[in-house]
C-alpha atoms as a PDB file:
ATOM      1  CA  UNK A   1       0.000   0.000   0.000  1.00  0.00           C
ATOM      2  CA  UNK A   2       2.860   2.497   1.075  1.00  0.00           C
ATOM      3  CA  UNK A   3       4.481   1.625  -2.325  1.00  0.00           C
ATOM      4  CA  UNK A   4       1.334   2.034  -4.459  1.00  0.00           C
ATOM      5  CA  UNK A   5       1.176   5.462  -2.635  1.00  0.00           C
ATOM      6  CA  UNK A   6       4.292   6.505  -3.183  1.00  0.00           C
ATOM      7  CA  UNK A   7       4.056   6.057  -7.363  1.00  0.00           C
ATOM      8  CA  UNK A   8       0.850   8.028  -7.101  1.00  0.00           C
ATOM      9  CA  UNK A   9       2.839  10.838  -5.318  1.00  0.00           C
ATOM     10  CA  UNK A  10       5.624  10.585  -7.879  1.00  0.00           C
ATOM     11  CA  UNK A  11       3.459  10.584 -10.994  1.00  0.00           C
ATOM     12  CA  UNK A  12       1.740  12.844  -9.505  1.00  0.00           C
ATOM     13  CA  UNK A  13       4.427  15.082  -9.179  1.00  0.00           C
ATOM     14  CA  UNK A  14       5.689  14.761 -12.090  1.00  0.00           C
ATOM     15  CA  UNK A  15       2.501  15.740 -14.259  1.00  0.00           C
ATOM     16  CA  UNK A  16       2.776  18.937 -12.250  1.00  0.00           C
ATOM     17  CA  UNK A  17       6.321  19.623 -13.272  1.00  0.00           C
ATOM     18  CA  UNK A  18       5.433  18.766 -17.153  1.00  0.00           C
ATOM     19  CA  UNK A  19       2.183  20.820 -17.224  1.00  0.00           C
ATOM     20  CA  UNK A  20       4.560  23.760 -16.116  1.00  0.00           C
ATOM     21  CA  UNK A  21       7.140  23.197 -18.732  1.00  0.00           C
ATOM     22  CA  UNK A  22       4.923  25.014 -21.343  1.00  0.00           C
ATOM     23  CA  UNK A  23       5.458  22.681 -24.244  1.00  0.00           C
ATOM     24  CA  UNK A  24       9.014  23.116 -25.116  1.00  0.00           C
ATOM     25  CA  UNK A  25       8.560  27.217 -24.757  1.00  0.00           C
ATOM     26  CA  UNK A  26      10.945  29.282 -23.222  1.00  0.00           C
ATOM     27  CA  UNK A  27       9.851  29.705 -19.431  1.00  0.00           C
ATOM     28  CA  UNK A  28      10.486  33.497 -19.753  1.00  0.00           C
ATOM     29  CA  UNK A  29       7.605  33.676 -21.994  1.00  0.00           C
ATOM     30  CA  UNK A  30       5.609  32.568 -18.950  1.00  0.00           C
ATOM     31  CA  UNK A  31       6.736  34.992 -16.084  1.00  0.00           C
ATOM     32  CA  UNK A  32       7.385  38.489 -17.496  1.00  0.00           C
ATOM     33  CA  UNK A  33       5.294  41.614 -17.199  1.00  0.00           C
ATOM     34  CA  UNK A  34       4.001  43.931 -19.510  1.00  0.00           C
ATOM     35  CA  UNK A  35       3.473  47.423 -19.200  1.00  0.00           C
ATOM     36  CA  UNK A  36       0.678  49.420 -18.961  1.00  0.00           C
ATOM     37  CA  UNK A  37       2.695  52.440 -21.232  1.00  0.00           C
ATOM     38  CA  UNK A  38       2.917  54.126 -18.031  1.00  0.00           C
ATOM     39  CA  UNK A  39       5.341  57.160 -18.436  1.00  0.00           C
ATOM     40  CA  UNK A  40       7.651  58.529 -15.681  1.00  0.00           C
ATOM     41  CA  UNK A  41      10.058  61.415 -16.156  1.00  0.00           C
ATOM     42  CA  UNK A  42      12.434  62.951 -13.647  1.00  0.00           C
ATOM     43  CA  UNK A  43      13.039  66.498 -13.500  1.00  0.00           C
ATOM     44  CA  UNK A  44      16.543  67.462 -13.802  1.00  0.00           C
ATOM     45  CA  UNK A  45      18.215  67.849 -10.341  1.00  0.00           C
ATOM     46  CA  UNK A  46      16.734  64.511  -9.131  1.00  0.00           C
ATOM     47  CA  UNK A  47      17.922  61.902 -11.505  1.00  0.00           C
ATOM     48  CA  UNK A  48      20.189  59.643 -11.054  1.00  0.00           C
ATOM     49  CA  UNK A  49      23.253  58.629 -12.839  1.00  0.00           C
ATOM     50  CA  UNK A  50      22.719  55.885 -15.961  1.00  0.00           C
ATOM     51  CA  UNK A  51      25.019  52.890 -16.083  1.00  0.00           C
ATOM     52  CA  UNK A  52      28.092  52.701 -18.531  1.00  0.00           C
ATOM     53  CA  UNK A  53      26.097  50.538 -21.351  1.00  0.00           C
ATOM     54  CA  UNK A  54      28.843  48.565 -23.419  1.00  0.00           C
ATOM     55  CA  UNK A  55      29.265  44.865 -24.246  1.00  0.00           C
ATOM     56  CA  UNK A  56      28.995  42.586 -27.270  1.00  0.00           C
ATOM     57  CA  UNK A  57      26.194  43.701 -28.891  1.00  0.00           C
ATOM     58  CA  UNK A  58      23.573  40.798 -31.521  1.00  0.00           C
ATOM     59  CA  UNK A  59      25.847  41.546 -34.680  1.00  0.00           C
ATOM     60  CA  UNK A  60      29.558  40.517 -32.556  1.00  0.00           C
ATOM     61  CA  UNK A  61      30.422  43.795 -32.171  1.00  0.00           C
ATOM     62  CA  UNK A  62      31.628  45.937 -29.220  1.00  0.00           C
ATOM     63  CA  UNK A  63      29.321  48.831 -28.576  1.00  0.00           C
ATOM     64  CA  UNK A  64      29.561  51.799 -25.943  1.00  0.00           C
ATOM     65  CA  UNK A  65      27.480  54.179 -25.575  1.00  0.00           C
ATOM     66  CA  UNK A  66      29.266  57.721 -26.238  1.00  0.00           C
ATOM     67  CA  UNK A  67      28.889  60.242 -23.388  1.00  0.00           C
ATOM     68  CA  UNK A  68      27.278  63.476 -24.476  1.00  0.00           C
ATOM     69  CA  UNK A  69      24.350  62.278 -26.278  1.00  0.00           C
ATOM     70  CA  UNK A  70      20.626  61.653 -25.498  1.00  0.00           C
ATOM     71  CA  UNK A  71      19.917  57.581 -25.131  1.00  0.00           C
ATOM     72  CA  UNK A  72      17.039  55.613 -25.721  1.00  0.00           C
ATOM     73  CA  UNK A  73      17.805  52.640 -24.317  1.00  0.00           C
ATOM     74  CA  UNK A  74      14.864  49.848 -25.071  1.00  0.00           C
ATOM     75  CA  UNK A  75      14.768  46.462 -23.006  1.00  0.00           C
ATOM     76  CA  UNK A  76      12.966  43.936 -25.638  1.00  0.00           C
ATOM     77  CA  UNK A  77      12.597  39.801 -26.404  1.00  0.00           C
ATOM     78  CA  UNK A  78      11.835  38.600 -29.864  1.00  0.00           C
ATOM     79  CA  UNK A  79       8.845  36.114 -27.981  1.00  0.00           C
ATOM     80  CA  UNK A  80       7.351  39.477 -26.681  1.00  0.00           C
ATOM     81  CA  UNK A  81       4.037  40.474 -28.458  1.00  0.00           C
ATOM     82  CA  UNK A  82       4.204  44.053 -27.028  1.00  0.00           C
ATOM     83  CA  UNK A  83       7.725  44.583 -28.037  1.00  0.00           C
ATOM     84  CA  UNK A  84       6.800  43.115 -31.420  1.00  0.00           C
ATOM     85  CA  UNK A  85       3.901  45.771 -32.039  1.00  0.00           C
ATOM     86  CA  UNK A  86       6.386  48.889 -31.003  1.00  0.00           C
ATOM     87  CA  UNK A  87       9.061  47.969 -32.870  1.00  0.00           C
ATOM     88  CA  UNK A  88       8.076  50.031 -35.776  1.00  0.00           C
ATOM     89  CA  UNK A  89       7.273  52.752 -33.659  1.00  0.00           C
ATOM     90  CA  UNK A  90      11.042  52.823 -32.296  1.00  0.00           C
ATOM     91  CA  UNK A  91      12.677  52.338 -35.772  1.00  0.00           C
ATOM     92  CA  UNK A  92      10.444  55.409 -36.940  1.00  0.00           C
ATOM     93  CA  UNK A  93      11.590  57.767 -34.172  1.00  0.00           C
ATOM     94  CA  UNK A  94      15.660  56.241 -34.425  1.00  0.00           C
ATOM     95  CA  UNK A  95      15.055  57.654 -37.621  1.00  0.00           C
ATOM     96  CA  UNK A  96      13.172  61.035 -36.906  1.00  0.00           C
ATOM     97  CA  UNK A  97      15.852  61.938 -34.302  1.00  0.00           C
ATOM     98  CA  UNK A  98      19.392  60.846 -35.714  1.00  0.00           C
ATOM     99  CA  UNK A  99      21.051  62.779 -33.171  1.00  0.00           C
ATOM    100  CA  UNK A 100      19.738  60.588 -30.250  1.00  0.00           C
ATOM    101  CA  UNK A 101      21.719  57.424 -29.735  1.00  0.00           C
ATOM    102  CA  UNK A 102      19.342  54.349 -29.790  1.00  0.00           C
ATOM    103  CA  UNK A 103      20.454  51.063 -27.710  1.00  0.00           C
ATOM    104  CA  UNK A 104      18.620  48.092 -27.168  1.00  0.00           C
ATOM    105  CA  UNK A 105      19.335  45.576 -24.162  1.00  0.00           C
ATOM    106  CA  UNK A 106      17.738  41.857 -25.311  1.00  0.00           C
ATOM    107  CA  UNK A 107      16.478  40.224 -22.219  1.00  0.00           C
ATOM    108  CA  UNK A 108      15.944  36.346 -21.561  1.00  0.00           C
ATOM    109  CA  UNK A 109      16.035  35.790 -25.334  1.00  0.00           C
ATOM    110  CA  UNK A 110      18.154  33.397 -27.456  1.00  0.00           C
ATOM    111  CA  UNK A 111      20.443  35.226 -30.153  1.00  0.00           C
ATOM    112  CA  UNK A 112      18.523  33.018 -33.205  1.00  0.00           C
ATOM    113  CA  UNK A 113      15.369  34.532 -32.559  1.00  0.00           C
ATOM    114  CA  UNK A 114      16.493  37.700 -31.914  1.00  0.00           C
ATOM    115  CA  UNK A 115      18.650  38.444 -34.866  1.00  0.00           C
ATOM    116  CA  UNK A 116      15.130  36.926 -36.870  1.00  0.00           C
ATOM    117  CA  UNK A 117      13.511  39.479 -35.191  1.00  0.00           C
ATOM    118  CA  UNK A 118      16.355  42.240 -35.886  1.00  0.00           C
ATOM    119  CA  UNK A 119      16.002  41.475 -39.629  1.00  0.00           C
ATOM    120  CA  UNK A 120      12.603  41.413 -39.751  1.00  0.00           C
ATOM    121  CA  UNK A 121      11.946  44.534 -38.175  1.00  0.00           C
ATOM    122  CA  UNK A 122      14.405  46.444 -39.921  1.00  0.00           C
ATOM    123  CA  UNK A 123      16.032  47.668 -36.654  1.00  0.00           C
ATOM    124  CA  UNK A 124      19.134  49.143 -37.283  1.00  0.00           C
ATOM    125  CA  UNK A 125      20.230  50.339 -34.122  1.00  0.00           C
ATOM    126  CA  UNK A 126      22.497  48.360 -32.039  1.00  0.00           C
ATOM    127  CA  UNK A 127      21.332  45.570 -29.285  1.00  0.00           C
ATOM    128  CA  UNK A 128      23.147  44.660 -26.469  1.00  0.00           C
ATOM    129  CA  UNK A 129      23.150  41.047 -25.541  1.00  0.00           C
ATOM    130  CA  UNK A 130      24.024  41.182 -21.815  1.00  0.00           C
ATOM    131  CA  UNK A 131      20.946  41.973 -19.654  1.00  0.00           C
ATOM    132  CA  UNK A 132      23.016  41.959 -16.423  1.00  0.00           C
ATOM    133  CA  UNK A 133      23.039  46.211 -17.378  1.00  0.00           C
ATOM    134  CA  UNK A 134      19.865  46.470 -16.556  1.00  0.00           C
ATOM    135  CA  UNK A 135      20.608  46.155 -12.777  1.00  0.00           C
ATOM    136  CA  UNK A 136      22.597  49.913 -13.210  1.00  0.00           C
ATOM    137  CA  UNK A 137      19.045  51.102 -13.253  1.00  0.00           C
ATOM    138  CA  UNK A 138      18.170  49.371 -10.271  1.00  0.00           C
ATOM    139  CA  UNK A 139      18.309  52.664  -8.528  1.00  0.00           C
ATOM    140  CA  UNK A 140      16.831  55.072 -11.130  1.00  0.00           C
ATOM    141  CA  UNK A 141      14.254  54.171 -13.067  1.00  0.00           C
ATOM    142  CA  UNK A 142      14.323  49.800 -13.651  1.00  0.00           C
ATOM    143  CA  UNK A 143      13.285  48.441 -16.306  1.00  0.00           C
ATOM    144  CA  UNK A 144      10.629  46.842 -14.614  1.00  0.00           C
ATOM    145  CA  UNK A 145       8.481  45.130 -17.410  1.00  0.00           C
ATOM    146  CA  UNK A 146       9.274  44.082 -21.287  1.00  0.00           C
ATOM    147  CA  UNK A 147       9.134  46.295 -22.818  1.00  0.00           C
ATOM    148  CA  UNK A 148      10.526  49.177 -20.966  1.00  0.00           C
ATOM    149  CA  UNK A 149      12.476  52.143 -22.678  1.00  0.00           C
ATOM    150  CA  UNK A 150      14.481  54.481 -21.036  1.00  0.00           C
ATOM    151  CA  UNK A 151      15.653  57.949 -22.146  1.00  0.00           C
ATOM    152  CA  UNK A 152      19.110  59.323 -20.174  1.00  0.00           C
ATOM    153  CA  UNK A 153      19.907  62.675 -20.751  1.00  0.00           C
ATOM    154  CA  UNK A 154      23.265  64.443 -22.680  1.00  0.00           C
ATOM    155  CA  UNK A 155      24.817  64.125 -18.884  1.00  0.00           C
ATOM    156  CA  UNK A 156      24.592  60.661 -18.795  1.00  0.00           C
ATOM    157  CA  UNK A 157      21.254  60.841 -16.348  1.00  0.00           C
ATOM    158  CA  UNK A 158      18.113  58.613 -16.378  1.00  0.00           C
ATOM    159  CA  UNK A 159      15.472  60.907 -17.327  1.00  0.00           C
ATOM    160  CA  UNK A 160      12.920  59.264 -18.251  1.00  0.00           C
ATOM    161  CA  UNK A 161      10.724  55.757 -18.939  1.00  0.00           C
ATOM    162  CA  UNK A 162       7.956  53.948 -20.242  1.00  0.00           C
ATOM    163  CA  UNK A 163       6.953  50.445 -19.174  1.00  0.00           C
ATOM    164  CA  UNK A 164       5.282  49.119 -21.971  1.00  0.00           C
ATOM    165  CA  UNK A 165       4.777  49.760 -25.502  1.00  0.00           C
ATOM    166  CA  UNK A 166       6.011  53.287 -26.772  1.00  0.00           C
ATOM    167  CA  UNK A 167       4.070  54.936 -29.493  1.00  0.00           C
ATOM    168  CA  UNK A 168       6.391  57.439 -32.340  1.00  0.00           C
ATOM    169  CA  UNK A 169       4.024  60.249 -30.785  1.00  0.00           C
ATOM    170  CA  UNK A 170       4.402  59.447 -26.954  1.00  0.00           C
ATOM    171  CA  UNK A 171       8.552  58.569 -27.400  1.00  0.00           C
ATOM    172  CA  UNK A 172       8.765  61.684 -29.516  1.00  0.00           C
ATOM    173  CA  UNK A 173       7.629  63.901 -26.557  1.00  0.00           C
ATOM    174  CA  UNK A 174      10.045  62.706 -24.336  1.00  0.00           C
ATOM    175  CA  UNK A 175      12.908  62.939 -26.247  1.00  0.00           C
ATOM    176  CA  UNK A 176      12.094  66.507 -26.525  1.00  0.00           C
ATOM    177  CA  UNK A 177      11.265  66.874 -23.630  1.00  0.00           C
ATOM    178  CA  UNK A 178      14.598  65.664 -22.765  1.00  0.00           C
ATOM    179  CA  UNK A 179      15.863  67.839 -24.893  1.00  0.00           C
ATOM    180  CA  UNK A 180      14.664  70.641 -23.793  1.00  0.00           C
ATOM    181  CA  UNK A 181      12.684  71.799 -26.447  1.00  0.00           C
END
């Protein structure tokens, strides 16, 4: 009886396990959060300094941010609907504002998938590959859902951030904003 209990417990347990492996699917899929599109922006004076962003980047090749410049920095997976749908926002405004430096930092993503998702999007813009940077912005602004996007000022502060999708009209007002204009 004590062994016929036992295999019950164990099969048991193991259905549980394999009905939580999500089919083969990548178990980041399963336990991010998205966004509402919430925006927060710091005035000047309060922010805090943005982390040195530099590392291997999806292409193989070493990137740094250059001090001086306004960053948008955008935390995105390929297996992210939401970071699917803004992707041609972000291109559009890379584009509208060549004079901003745009970064991306993949997160819990494998590098097949997200050079697929590169190409397909026509993102030209460099991605970094290591998402250990995003704990510099632990103490700023985090980037606290995929996806987030954060805009650091031409000092090399976090300004600004959206958690969740950004739209070419809601990005665009930041970076001015940013700016200063």
């Amino acid at each position: 009886m004590h062994r016929k209990i036992s295999t019950l417990l164990l099969v048991a347990g193991l259905l549980l396990f394999s009905g939580c492996s999500g089919g083969g699917t990548s178990t980041a899929e399963e336990s991010f959060v998205v966004g509402s599109g919430a925006q927060t922006f710091i005035k000047e004076g309060s922010r805090l300094k943005a982390p040195a962003l530099s590392g291997m980047t999806l292409t193989g090749v070493n990137y740094t941010l250059a001090p001086g410049t306004v960053a948008v920095v955008n935390v995105w997976a390929s297996w992210c609907s939401p970071c699917r749908a803004e992707a041609p926002a972000l291109v559009a405004v890379s584009e509208k504002y060549p004079d901003v430096a745009f970064v991306g930092i993949l997160t819990r993503d494998n590098l097949v998938n997200a050079e697929a998702f590169v190409r397909t999007k026509k993102i030209t813009y460099p991605t970094l590959i290591d998402d250990a940077l995003l704990v510099g912005f632990k103490g700023s602004l985090p980037a606290n859902a995929i996806p987030s996007t954060i805009v650091i000022d031409s000092k090399g502060y976090v300004a600004a951030r959206v958690s969740g999708v950004v739209t070419i009209g809601s990005l665009s007002a930041l970076i001015e904003k940013v700016q200063g204009k």
